[in-house]
Protein backbone atom coordinates (compact mmCIF):
# COMPACT_ATOMS: atom_id res chain seq x y z
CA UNK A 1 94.70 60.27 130.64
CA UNK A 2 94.82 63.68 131.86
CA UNK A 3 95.06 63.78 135.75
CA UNK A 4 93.11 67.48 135.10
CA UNK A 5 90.60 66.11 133.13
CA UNK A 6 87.72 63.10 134.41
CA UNK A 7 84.63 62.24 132.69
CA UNK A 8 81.41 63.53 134.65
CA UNK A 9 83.15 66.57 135.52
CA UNK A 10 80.65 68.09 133.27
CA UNK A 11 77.31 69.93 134.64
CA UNK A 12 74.50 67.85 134.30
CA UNK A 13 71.94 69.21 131.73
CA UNK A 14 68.33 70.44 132.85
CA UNK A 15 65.54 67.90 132.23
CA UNK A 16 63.91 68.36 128.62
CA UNK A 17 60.89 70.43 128.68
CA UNK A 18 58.31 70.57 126.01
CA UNK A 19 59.10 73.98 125.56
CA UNK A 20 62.95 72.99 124.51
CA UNK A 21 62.07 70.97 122.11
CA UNK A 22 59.55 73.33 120.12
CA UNK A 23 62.74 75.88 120.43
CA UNK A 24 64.62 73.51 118.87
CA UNK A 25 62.45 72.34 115.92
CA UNK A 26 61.83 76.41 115.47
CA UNK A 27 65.85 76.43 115.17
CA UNK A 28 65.61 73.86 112.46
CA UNK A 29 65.56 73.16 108.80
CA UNK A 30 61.78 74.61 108.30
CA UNK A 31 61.72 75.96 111.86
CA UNK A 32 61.07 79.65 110.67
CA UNK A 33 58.72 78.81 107.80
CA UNK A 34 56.65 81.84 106.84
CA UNK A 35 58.55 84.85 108.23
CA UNK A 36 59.31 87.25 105.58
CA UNK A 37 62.28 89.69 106.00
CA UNK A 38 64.20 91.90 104.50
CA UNK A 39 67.93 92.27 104.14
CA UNK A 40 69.94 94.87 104.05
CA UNK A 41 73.70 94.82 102.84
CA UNK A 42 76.28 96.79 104.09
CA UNK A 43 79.28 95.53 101.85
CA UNK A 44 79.24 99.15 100.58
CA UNK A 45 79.60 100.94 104.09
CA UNK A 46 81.12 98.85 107.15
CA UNK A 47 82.89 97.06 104.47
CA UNK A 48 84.71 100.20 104.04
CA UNK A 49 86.55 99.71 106.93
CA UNK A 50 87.87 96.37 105.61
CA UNK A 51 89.27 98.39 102.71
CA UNK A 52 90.73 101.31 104.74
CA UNK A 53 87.77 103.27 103.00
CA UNK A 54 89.68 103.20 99.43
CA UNK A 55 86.25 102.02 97.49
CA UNK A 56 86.33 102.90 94.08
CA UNK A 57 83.78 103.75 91.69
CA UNK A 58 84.46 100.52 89.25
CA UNK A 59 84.30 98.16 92.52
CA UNK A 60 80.76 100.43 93.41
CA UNK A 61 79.09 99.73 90.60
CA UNK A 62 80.32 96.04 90.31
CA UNK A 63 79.25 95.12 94.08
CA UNK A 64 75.88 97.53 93.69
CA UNK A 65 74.97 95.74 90.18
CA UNK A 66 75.79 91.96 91.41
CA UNK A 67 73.72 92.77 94.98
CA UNK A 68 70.33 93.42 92.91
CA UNK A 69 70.64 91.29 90.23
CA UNK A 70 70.71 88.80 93.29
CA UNK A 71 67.91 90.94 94.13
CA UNK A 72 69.09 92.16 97.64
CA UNK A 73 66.13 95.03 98.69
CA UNK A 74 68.65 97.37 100.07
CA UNK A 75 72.14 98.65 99.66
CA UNK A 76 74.09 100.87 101.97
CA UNK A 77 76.67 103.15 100.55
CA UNK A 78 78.96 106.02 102.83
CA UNK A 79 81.83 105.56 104.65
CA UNK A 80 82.25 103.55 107.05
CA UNK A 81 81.55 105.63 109.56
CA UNK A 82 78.83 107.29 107.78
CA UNK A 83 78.27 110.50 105.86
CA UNK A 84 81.43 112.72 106.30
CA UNK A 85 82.81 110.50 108.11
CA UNK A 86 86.06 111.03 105.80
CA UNK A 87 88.50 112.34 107.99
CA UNK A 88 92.20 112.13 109.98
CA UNK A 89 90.48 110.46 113.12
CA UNK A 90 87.93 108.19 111.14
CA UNK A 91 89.93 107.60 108.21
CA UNK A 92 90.44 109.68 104.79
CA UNK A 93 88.46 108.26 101.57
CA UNK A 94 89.93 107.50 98.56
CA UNK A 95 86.91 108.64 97.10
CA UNK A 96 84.17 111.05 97.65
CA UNK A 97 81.46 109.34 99.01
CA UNK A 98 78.79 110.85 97.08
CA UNK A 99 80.61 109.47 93.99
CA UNK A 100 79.83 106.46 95.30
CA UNK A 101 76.55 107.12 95.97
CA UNK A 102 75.82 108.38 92.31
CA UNK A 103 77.65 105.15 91.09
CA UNK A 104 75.61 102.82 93.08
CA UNK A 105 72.24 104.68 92.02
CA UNK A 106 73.59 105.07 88.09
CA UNK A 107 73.66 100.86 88.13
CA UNK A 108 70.37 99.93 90.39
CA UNK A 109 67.19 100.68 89.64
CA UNK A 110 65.32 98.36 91.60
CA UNK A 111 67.39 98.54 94.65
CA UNK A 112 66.69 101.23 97.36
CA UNK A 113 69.51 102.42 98.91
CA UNK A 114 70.69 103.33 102.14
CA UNK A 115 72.88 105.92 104.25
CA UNK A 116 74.36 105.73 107.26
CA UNK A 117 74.52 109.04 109.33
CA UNK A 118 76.43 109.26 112.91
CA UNK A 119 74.99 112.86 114.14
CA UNK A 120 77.88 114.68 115.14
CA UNK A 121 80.22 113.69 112.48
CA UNK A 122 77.58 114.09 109.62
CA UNK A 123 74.67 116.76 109.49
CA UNK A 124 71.28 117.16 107.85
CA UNK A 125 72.85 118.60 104.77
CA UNK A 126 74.37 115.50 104.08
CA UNK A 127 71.38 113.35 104.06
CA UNK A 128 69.70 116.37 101.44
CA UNK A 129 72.49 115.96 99.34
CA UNK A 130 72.66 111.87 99.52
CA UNK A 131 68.85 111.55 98.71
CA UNK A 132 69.29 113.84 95.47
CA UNK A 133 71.96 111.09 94.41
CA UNK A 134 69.19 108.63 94.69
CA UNK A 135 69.12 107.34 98.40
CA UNK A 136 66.33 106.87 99.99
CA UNK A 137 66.85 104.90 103.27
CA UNK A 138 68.60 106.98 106.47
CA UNK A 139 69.93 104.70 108.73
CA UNK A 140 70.71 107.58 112.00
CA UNK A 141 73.42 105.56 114.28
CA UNK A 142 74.42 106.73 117.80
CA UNK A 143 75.68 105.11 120.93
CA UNK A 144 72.88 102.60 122.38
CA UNK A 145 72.64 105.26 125.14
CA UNK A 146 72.40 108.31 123.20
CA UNK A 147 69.27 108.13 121.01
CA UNK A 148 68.23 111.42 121.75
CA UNK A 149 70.88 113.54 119.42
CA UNK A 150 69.05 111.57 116.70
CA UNK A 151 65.79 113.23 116.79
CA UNK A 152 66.30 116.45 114.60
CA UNK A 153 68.02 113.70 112.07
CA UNK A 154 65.21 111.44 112.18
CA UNK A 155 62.84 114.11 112.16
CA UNK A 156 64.22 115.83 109.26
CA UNK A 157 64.93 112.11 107.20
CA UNK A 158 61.26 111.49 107.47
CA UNK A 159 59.87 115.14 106.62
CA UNK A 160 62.05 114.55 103.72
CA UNK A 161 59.78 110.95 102.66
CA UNK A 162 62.71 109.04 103.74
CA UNK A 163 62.37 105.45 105.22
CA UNK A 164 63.89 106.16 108.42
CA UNK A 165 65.92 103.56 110.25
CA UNK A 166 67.50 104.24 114.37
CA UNK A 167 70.68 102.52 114.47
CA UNK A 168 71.56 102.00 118.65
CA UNK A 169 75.09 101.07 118.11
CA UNK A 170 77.40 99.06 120.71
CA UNK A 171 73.98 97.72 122.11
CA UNK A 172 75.65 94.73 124.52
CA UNK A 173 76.78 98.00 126.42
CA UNK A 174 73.31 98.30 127.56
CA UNK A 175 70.79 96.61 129.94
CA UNK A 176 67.64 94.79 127.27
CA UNK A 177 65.72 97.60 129.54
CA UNK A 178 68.06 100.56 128.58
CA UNK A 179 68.12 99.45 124.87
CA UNK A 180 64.04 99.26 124.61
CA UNK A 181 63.91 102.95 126.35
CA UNK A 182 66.21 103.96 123.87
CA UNK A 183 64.74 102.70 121.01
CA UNK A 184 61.05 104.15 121.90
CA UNK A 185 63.13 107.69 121.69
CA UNK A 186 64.02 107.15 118.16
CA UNK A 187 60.45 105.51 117.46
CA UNK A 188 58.84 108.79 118.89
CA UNK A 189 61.27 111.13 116.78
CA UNK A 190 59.76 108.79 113.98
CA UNK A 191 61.79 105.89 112.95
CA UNK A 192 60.40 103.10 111.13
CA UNK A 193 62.64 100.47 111.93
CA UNK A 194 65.24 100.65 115.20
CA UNK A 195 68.02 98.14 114.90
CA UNK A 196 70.16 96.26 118.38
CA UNK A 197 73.68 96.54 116.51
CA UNK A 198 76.78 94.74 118.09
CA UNK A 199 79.44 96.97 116.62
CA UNK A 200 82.03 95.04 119.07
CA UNK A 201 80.14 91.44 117.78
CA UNK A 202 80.05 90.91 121.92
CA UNK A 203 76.85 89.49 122.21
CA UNK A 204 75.40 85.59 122.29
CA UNK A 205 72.36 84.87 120.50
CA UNK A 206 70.19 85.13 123.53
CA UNK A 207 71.83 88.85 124.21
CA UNK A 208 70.31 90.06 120.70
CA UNK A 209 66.74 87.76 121.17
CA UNK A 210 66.59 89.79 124.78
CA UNK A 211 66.89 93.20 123.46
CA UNK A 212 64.92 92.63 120.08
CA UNK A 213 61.87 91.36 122.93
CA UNK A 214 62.59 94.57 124.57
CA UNK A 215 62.46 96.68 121.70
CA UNK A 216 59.03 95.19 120.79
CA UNK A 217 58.03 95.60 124.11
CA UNK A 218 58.70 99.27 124.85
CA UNK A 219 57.50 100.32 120.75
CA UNK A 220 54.17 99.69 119.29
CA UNK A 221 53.62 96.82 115.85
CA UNK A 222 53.93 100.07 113.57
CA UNK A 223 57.86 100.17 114.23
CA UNK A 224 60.13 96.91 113.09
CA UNK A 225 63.73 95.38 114.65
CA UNK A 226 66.37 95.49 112.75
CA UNK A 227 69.84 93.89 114.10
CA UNK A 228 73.29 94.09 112.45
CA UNK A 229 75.84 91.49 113.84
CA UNK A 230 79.47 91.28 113.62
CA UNK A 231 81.39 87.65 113.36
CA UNK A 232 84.14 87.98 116.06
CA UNK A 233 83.12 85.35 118.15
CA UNK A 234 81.92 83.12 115.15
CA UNK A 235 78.11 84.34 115.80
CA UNK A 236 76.81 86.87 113.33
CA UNK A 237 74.60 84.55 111.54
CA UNK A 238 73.07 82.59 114.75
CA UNK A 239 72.46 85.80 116.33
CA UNK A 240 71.20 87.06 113.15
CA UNK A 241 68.68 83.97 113.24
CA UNK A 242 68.17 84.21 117.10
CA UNK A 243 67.26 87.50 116.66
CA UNK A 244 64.56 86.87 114.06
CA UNK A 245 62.78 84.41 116.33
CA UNK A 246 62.28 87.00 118.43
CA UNK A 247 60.97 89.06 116.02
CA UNK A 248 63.33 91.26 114.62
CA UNK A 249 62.66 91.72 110.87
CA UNK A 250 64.82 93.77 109.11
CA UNK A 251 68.63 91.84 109.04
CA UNK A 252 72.00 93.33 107.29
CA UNK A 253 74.97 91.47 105.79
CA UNK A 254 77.79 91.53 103.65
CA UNK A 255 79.31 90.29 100.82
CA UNK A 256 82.05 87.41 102.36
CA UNK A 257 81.02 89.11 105.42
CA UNK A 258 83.33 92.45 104.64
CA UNK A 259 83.30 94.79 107.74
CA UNK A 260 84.84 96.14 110.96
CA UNK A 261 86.95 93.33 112.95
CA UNK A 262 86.05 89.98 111.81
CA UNK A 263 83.76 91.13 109.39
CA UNK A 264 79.52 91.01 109.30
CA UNK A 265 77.20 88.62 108.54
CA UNK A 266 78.20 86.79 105.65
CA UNK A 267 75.30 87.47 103.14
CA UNK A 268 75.97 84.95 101.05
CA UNK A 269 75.65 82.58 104.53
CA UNK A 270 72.48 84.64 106.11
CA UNK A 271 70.79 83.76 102.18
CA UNK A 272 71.64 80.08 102.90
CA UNK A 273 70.79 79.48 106.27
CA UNK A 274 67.35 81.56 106.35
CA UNK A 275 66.23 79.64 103.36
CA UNK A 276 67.24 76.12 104.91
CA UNK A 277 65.32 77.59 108.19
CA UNK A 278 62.08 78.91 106.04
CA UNK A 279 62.74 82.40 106.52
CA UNK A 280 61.78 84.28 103.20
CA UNK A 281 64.18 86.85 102.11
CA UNK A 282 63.69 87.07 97.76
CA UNK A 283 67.62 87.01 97.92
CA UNK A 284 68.82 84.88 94.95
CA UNK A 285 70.91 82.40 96.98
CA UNK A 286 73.09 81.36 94.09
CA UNK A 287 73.79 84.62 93.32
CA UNK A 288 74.68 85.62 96.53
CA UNK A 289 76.86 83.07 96.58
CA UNK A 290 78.86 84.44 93.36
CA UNK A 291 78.84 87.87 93.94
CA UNK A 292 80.51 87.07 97.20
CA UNK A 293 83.24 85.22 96.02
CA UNK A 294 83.14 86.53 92.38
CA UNK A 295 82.56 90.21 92.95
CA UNK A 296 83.39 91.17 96.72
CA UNK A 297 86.25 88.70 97.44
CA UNK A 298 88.87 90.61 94.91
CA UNK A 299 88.22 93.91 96.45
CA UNK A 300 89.13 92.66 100.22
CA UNK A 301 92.46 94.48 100.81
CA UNK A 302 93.02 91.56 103.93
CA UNK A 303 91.43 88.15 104.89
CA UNK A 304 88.49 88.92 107.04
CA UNK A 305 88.44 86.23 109.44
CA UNK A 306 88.37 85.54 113.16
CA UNK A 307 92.12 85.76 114.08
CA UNK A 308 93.77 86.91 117.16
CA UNK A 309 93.05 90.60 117.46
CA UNK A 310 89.11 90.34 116.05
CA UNK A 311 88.23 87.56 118.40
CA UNK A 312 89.71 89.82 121.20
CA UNK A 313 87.34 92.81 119.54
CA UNK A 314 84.56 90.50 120.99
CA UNK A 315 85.92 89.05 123.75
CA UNK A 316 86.55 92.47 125.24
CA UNK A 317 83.82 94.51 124.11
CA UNK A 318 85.62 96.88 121.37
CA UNK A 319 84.12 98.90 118.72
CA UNK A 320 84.65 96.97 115.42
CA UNK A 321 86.01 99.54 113.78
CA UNK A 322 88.78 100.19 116.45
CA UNK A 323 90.86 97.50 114.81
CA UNK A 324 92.78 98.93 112.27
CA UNK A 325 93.82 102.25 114.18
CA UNK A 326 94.51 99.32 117.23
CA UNK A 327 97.10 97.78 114.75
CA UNK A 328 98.50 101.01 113.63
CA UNK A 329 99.05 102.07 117.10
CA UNK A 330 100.77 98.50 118.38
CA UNK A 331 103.13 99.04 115.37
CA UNK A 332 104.15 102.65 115.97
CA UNK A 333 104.84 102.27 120.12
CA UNK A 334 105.52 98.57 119.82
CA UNK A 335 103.15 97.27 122.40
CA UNK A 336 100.82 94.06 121.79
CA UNK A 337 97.71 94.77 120.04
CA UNK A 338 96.15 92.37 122.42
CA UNK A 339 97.51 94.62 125.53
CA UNK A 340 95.73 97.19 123.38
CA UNK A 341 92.22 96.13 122.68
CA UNK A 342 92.05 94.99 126.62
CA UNK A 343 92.60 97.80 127.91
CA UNK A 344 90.10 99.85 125.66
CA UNK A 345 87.79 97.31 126.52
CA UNK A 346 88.63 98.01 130.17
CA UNK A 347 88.03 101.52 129.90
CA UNK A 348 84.51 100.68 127.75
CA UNK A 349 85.72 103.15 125.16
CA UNK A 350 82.75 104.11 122.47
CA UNK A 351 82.38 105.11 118.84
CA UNK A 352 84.07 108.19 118.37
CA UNK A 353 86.85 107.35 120.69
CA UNK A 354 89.82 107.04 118.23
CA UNK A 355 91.94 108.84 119.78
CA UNK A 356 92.01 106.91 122.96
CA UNK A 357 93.68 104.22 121.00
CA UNK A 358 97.22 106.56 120.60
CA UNK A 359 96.70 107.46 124.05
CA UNK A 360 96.36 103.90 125.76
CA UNK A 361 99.26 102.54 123.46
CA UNK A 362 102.06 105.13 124.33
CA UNK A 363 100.97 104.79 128.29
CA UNK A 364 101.18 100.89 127.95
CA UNK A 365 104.78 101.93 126.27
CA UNK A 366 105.84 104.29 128.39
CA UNK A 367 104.79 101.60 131.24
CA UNK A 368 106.95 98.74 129.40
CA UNK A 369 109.93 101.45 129.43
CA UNK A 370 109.87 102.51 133.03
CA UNK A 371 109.54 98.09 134.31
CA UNK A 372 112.43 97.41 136.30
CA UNK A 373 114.31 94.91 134.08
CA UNK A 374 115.06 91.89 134.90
């Protein structure tokens, strides 16, 4: 036997309490029996990033078609980083993004879908000209610090008869505290649901069941939780469930989980799981099932999965979406990509950042070139 390793070197668990073993029958097969919720896919929109934002219309209206004849409430179409978001820093479509939109609505009729707008990068115009294509959910994202740039969007989304979601992205950056203030900001500007997102898929499941409590707290039983998790530590869907424990009620996934990093919540997994746990959804499990691997899977351009660099998107903190411009950048100065995402992480580098990427990979090169050799 290992001369490291003895048995009993492990901490001692607490006693049981009464109240761990109710949160452990809640966490069960039935556990959650009687919460309705409503799901949200994103296959469409942080799935872009998967694809290097190269949707086309044919694989639009195939995904958009299979996600409500598994009758999935909402569908969120843009690019990945949300309306306009087509660009040299974020990444160029291969196509326009309202030709998405219009092929999504052309195939759905019972489907609402959604937006995503990042205030800075997109403007009100674009939501006026998204909802004429047929969308009628705008999801406003902004740093979980930053809520208040959202409030002309939000304002204007809901004078428009939009349902109007706050998206608080990169939320493990902030305090529980810090992401309740913030999401009473977008609540008073009028949002309708405010969503703890974990664009670096950072947090634990008691990280997203703390800030989903706080939300609750600091808003009033008019405005609902939403959460969005990413899978690079192998969490999405138990923070997903974790999350709606605590009350959140609004939950997003995608197809074979397609997304930033290691991908989203597999929808075809959240479908599963929150029927074994009781949780209603009206999501056709079966269908989910075969749209992910029937529909979605063809259109992945690379295996979404937990390797080396997306596990190290949530070990260190980094924006999801980070990943591919990481590996572009570890190619083209020929540094590590781990070396890469660390030191981002270091420097707690936000949506919107790109371009810090370029710059932390030719100083970790020009570093490697000055080292005294041998």
């Amino acid at each position: 036997m290992s001369a490291v390793y003895r048995l009993g070197r492990e901490t001692a668990p607490s006693p049981v309490h009464t109240q761990q073993v109710q949160a452990a029958a809640d966490f069960g097969a039935g556990g959650m029996a009687g919460i309705e919720v409503t799901l949200v896919d994103s296959t469409l929109r942080d799935g872009s990033h998967a694809v290097n934002h190269q949707f086309t219309v044919e694989q639009v209206r195939a995904v958009a078609a299979s996600l409500e004849a598994a009758r999935v409430p909402v569908i969120e179409v843009s690019h990945g980083d949300g309306l306009s978001g087509s660009s040299l820093v974020y990444g160029l479509s291969g196509t326009d993004e309202y030709d998405l939109i219009r092929a999504a609505a052309e195939v759905t009729t019972d489907t609402a879908l959604a937006v995503l707008l990042l205030p800075g990068i997109g403007v009100r115009h674009d939501l006026d000209r998204a909802q004429e294509l047929g969308a009628s959910v705008a999801r406003i994202a902004t740093h979980c610090t930053e809520a208040d740039i959202a409030d002309v969007h939000i304002r204007h989304a809901r004078d428009r008869g939009m349902l109007t979601v706050g998206f608080l992205m990169m939320s493990h950056m902030a305090t529980p505290a810090v992401v309740g203030a913030q999401a009473r900001i977008m609540a008073d500007s009028g949002a309708e649901v405010v969503y703890v997102v974990d664009s670096a898929g950072a947090m634990l499941p008691g990280d997203f069941a703390a800030r989903v409590l706080a939300i609750r707290d600091a808003t009033d039983d008019s405005v609902l939780v939403g959460v969005h998790a990413h899978h690079n530590l192998g969490l999405a869907v138990a923070n997903s469930l974790a999350a709606v424990h605590a009350g959140a009620r609004w939950v997003d996934a995608c197809g074979v989980g397609l997304g930033a990093g290691a991908g989203n919540a597999p929808l075809e997994m959240i479908a599963a799981s929150f029927e074994r746990a009781g949780i209603g959804t009206g999501v056709d499990v079966r269908a989910a099932i075969d749209l992910a691997e029937d529909v979605v899977r063809p259109v992945m351009a690379r295996p979404v999965q937990g390797d080396r660099p997306s596990v190290l998107l949530g070990y260190a903190g980094v924006y999801g979406s980070f990943l591919i411009h990481a590996e572009r950048a570890a190619a083209q100065f020929g540094v590590p990509i781990a070396d890469i995402l660390l030191e981002i992480g270091r420097r707690k580098a936000v949506g919107g950042q790109e371009d810090l990427i370029v710059e932390v990979a030719a100083g970790l090169a020009a570093a490697r070139a000055a080292a005294p050799v041998g």
